[in-house]
N, C-alpha and C. Protein backbone atom coordinates (compact mmCIF):
# COMPACT_ATOMS: atom_id res chain seq x y z
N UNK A 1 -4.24 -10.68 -8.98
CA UNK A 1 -3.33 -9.83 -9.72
C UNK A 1 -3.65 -9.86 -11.22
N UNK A 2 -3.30 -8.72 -11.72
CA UNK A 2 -3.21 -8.82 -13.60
C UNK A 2 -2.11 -8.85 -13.91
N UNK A 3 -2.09 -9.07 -15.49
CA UNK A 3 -1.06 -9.46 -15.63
C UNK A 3 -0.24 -8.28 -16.49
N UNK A 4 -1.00 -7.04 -16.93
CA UNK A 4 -0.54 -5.56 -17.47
C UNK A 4 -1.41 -4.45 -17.29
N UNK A 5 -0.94 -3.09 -17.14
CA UNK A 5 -1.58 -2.28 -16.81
C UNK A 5 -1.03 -0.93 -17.58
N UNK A 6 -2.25 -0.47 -18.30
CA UNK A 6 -2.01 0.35 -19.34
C UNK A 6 -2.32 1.55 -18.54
N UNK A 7 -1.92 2.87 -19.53
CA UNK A 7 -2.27 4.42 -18.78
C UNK A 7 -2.56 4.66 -20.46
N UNK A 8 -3.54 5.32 -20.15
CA UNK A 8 -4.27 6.49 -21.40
C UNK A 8 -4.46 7.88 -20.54
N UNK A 9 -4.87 8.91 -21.55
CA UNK A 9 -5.46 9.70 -21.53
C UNK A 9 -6.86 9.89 -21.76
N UNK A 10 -7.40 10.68 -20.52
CA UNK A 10 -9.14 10.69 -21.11
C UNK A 10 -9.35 10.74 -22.52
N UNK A 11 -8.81 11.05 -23.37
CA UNK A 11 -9.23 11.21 -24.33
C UNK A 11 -8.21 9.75 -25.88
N UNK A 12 -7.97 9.51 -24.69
CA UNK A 12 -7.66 8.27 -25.22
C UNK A 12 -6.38 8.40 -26.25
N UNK A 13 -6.22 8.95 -26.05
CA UNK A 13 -4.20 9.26 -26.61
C UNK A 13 -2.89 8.81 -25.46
N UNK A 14 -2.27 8.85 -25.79
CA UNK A 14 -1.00 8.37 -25.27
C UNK A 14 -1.17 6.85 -24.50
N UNK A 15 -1.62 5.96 -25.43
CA UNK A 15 -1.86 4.60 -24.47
C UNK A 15 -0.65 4.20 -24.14
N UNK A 16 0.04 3.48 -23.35
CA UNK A 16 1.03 3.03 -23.18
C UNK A 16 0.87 1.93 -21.87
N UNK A 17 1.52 1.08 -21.81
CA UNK A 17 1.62 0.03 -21.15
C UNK A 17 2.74 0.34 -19.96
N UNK A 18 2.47 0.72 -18.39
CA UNK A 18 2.82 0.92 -17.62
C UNK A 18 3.88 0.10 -16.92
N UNK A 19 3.44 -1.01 -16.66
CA UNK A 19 3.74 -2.21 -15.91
C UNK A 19 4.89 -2.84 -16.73
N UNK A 20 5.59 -3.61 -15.94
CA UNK A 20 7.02 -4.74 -16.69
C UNK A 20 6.29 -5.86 -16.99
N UNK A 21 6.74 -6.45 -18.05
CA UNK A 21 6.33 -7.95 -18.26
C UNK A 21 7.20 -9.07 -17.09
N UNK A 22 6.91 -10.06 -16.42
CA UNK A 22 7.07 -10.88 -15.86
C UNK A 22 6.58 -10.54 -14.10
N UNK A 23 5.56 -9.23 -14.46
CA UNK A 23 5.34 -8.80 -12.92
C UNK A 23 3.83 -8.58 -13.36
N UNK A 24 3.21 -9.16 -11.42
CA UNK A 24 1.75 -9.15 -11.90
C UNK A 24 1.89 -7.88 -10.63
N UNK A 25 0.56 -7.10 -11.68
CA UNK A 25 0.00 -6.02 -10.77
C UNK A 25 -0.83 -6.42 -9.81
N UNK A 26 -0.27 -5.66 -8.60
CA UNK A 26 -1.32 -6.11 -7.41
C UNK A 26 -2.54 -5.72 -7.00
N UNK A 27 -2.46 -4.61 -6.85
CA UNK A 27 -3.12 -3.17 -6.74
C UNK A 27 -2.71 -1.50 -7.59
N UNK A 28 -3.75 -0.81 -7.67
CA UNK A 28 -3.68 0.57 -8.46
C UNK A 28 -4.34 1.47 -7.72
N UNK A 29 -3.85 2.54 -8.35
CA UNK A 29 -5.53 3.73 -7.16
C UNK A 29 -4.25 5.09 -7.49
N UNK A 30 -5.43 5.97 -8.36
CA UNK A 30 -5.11 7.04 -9.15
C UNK A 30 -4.60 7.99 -7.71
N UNK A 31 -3.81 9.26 -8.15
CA UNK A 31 -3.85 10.20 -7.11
C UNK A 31 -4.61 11.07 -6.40
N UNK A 32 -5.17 11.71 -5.40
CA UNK A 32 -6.87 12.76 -4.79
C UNK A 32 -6.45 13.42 -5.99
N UNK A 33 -7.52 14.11 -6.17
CA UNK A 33 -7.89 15.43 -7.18
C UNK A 33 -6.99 16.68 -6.66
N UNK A 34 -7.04 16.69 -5.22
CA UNK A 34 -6.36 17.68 -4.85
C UNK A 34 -4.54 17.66 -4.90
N UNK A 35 -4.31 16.48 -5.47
CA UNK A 35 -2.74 16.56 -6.13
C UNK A 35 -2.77 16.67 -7.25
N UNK A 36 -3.91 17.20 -7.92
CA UNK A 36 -4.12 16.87 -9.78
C UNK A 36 -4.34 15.81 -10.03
N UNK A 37 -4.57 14.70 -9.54
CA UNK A 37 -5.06 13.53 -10.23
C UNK A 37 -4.58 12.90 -11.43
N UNK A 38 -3.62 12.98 -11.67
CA UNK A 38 -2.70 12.47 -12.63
C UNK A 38 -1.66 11.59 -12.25
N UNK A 39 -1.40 11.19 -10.88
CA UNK A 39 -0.38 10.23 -10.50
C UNK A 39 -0.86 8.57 -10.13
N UNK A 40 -0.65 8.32 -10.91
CA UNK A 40 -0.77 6.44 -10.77
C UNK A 40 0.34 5.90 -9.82
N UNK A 41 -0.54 5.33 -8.67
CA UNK A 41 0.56 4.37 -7.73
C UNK A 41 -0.30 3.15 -8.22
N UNK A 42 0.89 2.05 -8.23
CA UNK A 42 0.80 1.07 -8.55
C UNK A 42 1.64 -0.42 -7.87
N UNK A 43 1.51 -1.19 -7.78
CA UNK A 43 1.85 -2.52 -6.75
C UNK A 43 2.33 -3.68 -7.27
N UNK A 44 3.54 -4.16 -7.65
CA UNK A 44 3.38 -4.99 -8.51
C UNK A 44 4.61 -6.04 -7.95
N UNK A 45 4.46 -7.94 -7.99
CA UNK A 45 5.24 -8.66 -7.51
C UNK A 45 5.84 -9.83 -8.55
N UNK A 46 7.03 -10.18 -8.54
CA UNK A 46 7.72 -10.85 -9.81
C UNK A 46 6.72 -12.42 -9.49
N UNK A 47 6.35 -12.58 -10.60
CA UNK A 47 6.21 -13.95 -10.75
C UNK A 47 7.43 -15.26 -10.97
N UNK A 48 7.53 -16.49 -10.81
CA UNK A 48 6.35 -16.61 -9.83
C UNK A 48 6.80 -16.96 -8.07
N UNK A 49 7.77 -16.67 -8.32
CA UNK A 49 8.68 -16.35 -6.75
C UNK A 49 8.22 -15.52 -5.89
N UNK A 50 7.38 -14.18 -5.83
CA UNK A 50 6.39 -14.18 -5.00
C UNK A 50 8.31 -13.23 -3.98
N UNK A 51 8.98 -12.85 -4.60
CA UNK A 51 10.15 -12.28 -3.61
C UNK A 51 10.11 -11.11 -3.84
N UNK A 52 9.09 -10.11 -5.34
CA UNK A 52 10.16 -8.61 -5.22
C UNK A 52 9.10 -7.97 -5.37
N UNK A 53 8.66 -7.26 -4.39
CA UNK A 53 7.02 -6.75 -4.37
C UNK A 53 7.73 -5.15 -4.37
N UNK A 54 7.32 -4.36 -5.42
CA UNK A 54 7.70 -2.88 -5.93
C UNK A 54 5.98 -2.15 -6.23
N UNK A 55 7.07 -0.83 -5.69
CA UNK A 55 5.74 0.04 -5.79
C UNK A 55 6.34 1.01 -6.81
N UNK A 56 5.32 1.60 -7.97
CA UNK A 56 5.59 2.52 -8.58
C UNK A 56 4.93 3.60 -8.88
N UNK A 57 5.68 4.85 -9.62
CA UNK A 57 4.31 6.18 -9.40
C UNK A 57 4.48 6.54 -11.20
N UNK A 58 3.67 6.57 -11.98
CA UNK A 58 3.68 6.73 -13.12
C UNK A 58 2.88 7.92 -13.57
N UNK A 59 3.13 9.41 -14.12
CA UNK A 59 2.75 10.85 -14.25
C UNK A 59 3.11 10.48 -15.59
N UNK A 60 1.85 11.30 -16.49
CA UNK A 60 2.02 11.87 -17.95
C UNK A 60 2.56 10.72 -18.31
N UNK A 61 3.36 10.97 -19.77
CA UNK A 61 3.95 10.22 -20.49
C UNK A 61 4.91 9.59 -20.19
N UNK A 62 5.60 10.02 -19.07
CA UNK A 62 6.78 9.54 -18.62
C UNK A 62 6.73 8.19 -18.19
N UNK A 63 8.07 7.60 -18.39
CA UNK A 63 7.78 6.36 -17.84
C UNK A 63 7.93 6.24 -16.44
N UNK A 64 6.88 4.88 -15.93
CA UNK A 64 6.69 4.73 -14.01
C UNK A 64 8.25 4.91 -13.70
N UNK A 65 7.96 5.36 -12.45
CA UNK A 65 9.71 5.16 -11.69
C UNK A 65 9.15 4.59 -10.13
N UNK A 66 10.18 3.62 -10.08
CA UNK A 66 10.22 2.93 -8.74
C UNK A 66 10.21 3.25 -7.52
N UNK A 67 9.21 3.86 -7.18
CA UNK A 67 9.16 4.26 -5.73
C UNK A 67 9.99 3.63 -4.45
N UNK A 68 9.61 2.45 -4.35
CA UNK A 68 10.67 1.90 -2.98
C UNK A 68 9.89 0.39 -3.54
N UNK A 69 10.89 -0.72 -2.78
CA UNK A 69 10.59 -1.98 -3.00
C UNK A 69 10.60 -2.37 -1.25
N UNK A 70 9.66 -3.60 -1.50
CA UNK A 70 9.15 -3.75 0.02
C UNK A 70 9.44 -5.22 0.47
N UNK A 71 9.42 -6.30 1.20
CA UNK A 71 9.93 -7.71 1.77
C UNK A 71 8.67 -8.02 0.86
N UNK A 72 7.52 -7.82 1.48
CA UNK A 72 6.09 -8.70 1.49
C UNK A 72 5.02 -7.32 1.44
N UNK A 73 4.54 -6.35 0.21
CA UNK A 73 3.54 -5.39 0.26
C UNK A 73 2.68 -6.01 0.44
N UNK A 74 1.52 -5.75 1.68
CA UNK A 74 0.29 -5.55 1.54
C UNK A 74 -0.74 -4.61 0.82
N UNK A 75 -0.56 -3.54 0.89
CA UNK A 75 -1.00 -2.32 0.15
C UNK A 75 -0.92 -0.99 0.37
N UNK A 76 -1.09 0.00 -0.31
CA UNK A 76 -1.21 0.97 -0.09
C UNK A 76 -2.37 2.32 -0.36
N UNK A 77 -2.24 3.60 0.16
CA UNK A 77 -3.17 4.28 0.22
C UNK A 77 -2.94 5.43 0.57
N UNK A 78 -3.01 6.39 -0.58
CA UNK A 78 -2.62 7.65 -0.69
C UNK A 78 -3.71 8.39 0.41
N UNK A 79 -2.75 9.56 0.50
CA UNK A 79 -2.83 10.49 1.63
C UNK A 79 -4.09 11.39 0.89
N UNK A 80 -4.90 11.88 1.84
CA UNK A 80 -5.65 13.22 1.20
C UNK A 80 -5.49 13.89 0.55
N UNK A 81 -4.35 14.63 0.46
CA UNK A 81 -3.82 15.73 -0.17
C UNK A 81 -2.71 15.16 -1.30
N UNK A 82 -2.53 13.80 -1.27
CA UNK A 82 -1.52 13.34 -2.40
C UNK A 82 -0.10 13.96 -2.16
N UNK A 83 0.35 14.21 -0.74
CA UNK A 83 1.63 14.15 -0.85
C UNK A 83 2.51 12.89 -0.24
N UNK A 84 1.83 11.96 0.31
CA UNK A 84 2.74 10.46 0.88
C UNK A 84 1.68 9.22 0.28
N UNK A 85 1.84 8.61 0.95
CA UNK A 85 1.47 7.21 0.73
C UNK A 85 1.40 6.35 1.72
N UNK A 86 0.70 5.90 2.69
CA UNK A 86 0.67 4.96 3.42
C UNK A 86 0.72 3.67 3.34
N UNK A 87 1.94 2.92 3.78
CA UNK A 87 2.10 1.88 3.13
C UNK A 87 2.10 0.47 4.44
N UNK A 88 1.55 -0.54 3.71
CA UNK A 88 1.50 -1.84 4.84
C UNK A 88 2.02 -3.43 3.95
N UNK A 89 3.47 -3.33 5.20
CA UNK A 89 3.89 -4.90 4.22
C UNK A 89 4.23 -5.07 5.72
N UNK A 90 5.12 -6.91 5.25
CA UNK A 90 5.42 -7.61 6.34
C UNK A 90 6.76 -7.93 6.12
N UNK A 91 7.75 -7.92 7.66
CA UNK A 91 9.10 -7.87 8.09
C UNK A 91 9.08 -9.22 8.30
N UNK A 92 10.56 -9.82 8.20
CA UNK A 92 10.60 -10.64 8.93
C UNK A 92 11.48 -12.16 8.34
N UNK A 93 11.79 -13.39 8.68
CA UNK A 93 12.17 -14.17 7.83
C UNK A 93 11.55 -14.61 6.67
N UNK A 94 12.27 -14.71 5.81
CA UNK A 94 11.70 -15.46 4.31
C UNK A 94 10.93 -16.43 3.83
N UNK A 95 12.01 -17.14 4.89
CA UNK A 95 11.63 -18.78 4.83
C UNK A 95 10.16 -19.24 6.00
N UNK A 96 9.77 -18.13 6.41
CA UNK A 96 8.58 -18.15 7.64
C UNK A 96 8.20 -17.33 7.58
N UNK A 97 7.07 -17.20 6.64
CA UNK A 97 5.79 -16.18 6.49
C UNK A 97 4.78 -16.16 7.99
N UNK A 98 5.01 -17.44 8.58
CA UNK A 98 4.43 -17.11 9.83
C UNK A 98 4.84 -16.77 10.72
N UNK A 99 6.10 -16.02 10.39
CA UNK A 99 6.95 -15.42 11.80
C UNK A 99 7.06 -13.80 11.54
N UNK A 100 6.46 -13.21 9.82
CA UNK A 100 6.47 -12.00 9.79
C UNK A 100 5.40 -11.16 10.47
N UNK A 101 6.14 -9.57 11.02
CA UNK A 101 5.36 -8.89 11.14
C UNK A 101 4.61 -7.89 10.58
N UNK A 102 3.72 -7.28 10.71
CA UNK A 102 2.74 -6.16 9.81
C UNK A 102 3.50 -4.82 10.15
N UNK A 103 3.88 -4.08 9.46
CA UNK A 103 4.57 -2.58 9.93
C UNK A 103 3.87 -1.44 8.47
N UNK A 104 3.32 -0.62 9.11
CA UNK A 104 2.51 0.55 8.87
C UNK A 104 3.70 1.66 8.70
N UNK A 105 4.01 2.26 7.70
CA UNK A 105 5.22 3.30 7.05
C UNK A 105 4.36 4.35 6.62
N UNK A 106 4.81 5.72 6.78
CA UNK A 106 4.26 6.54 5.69
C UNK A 106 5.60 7.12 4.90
N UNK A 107 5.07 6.78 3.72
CA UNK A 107 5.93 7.51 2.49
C UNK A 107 6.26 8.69 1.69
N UNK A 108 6.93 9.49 2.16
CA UNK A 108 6.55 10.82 1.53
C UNK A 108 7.07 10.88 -0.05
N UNK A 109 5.96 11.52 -1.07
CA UNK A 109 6.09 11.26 -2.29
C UNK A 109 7.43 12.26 -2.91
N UNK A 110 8.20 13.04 -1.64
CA UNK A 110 8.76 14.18 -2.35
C UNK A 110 10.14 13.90 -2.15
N UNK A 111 10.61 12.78 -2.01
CA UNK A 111 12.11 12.53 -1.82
C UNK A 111 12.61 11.76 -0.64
N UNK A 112 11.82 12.31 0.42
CA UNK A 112 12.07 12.07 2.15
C UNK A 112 11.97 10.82 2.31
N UNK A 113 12.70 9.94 3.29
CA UNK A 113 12.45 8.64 3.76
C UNK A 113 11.50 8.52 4.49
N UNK A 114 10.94 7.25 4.23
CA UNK A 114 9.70 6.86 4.69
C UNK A 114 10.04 6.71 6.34
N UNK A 115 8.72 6.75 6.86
CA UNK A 115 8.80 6.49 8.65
C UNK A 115 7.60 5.66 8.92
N UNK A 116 8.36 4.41 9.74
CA UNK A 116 7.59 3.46 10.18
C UNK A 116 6.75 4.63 11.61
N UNK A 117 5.56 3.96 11.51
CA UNK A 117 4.74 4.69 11.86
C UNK A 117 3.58 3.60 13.51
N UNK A 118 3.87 2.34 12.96
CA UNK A 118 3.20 1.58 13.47
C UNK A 118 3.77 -0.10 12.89
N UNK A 119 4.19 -1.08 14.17
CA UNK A 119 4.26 -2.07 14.02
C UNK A 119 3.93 -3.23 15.10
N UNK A 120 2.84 -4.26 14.66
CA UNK A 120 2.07 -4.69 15.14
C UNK A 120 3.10 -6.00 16.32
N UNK A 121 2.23 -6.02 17.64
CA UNK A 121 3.24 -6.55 18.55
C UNK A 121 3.42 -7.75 18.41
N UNK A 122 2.50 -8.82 17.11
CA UNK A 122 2.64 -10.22 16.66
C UNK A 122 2.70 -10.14 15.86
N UNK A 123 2.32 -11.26 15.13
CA UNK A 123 2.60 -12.04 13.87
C UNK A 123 1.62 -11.37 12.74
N UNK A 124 1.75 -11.77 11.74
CA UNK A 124 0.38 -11.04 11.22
C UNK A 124 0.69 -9.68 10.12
N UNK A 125 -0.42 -8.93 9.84
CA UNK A 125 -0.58 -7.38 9.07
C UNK A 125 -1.20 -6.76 9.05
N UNK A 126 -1.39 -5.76 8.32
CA UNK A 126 -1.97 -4.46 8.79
C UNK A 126 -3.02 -4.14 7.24
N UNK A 127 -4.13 -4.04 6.95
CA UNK A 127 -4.46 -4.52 6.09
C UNK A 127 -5.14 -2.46 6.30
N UNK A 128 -4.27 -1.98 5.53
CA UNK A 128 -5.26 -0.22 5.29
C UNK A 128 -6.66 -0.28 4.77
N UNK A 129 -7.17 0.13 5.45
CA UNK A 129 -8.76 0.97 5.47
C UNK A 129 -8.73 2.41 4.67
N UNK A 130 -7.55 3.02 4.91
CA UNK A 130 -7.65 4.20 4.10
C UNK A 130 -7.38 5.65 5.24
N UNK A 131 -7.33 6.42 4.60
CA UNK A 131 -6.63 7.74 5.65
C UNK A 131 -7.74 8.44 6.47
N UNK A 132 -7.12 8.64 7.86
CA UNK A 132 -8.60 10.16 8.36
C UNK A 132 -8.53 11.04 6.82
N UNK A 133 -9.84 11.16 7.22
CA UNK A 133 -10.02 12.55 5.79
C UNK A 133 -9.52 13.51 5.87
N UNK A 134 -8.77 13.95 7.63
CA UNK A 134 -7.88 15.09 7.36
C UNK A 134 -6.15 14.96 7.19
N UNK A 135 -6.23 14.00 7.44
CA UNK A 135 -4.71 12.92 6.69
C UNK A 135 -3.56 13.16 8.06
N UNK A 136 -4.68 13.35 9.23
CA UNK A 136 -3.90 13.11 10.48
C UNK A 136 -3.55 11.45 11.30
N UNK A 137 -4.62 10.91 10.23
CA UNK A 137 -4.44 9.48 11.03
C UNK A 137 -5.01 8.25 10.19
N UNK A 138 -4.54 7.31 10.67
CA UNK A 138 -4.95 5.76 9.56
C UNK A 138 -6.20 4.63 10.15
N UNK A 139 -7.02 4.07 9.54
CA UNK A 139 -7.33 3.12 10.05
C UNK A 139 -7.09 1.87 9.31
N UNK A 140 -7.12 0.54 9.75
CA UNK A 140 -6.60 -0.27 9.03
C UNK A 140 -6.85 -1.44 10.41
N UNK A 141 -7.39 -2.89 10.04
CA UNK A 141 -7.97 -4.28 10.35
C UNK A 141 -6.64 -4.84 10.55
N UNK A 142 -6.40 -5.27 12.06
CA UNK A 142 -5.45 -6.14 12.25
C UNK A 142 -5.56 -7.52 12.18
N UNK A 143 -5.37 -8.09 11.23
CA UNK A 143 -5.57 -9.48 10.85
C UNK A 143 -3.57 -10.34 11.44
N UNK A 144 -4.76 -10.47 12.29
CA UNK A 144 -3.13 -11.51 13.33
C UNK A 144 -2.65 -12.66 12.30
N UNK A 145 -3.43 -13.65 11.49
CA UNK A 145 -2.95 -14.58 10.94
C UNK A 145 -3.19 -14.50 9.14
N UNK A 146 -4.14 -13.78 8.85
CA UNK A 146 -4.27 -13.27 7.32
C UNK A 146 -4.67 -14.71 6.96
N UNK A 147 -5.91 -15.28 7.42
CA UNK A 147 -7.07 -15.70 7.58
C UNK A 147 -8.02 -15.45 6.68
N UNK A 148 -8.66 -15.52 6.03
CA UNK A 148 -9.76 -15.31 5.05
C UNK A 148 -11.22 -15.69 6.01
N UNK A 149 -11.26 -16.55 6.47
CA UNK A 149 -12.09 -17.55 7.73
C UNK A 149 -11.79 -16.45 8.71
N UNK A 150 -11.03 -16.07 9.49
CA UNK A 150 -10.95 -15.84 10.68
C UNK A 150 -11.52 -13.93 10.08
N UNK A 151 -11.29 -13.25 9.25
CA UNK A 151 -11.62 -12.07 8.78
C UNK A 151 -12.60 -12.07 8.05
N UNK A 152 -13.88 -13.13 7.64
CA UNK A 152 -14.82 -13.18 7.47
C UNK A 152 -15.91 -13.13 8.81
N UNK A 153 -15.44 -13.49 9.81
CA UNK A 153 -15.86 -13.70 11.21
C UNK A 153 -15.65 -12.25 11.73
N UNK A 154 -14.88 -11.36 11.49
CA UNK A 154 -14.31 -10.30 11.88
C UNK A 154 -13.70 -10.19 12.51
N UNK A 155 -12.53 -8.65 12.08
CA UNK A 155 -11.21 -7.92 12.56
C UNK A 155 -11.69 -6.86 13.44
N UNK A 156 -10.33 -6.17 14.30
CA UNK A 156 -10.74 -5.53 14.84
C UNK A 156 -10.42 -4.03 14.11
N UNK A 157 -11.32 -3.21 13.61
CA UNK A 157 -10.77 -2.05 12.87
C UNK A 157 -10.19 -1.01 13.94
N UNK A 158 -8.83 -0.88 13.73
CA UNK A 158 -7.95 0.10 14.59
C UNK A 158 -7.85 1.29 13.94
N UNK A 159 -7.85 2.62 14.89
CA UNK A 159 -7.49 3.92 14.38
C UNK A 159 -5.98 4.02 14.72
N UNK A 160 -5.13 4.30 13.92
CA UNK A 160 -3.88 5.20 14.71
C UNK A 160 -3.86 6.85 14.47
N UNK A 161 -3.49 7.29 15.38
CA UNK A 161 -3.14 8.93 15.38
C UNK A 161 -1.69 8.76 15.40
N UNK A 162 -1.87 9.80 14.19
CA UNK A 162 -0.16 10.35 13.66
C UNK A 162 0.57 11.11 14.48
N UNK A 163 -0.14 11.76 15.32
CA UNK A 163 0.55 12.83 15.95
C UNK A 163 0.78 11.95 17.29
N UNK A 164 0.41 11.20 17.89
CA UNK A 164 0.66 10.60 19.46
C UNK A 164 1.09 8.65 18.88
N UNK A 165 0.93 8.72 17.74
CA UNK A 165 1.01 7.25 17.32
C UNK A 165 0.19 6.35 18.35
N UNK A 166 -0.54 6.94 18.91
CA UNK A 166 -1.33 5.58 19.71
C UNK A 166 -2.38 5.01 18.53
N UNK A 167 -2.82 3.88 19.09
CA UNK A 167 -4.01 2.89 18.39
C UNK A 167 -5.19 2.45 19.05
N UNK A 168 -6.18 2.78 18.57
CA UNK A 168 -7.18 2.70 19.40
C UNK A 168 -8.54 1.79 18.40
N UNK A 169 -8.55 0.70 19.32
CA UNK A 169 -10.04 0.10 18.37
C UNK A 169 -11.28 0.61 18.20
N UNK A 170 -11.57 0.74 17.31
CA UNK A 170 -12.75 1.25 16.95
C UNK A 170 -14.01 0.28 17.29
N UNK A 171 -14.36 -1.10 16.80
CA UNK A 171 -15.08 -1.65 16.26
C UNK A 171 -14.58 -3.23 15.83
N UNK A 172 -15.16 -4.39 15.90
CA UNK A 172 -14.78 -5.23 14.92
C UNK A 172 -15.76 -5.54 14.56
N UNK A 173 -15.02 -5.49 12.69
CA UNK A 173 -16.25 -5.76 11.53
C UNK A 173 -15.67 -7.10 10.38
């Protein structure tokens, strides 16, 4: 994580400092071109409690606004077309990170509540790969124990289809 995250303009005007102080950024990743490319999603969890993992979308000058806050974000990964967000965190007790589960949401950026989309039948998460390119479906490495060792050895990379929600392995890499 960092520990601030600025927004400029290409041309290097309007710098401004995005992010809250006492929260480290997790992850970033600008909006497709084909939404204009001007929307910053961003990932960020309170130090050093590790309890309030928030996602935010920050356009122009304006300041970020809080998209939705999550138990445990893993990450996320905008849609083709930049209208949702696919998002992967973990459910579950607090006090037992090894009893949470991985659940796969998509987020629509336009108001609508998000819809769990996929949640894994153990322990574990859902670690996004990134969208079909026609933004009908997800792939994303089911890492049962979130392992560094055991996902150096390799995961199994799963497809889901949006439209039948089934999951189908591809490959493990």
């Amino acid at each position: 994580p960092v520990s601030a995250l600025w927004m400029a303009r290409s041309d290097g005007t309007d710098v401004r400092r995005v992010s809250a102080a006492g929260a480290a950024v997790v992850q970033f990743a600008w909006g497709p071109a084909t939404a204009g490319g001007e929307t910053l999603a961003f990932s960020t969890v309170r130090l050093p409690s590790y309890q309030s993992w928030d996602l935010f979308l920050a356009t122009g000058p304006a300041s970020p606004r809080k998209f939705a806050s999550y138990p445990d974000l893993i990450g996320f990964s905008w849609a083709p077309a930049g209208e949702a967000l696919a998002v992967s965190y973990r459910t579950g007790p607090a006090g037992n990170p090894g009893a949470r589960r991985g659940v796969l949401e998509i987020a629509p950026l336009g108001g609508k509540a998000g819809r769990t989309v996929y949640t894994l039948a153990g322990t574990g998460y859902a670690e996004l790969a990134g969208w079909w390119p026609n933004g009908k479906g997800l792939l994303f490495w089911n890492d049962p124990v979130g392992s560094a060792s055991i996902a150096a050895d390799g995961l199994d990379l799963d497809s889901l289809d949006l439209s039948t929600l089934r999951v189908k392995t591809l490959a493990t890499t």
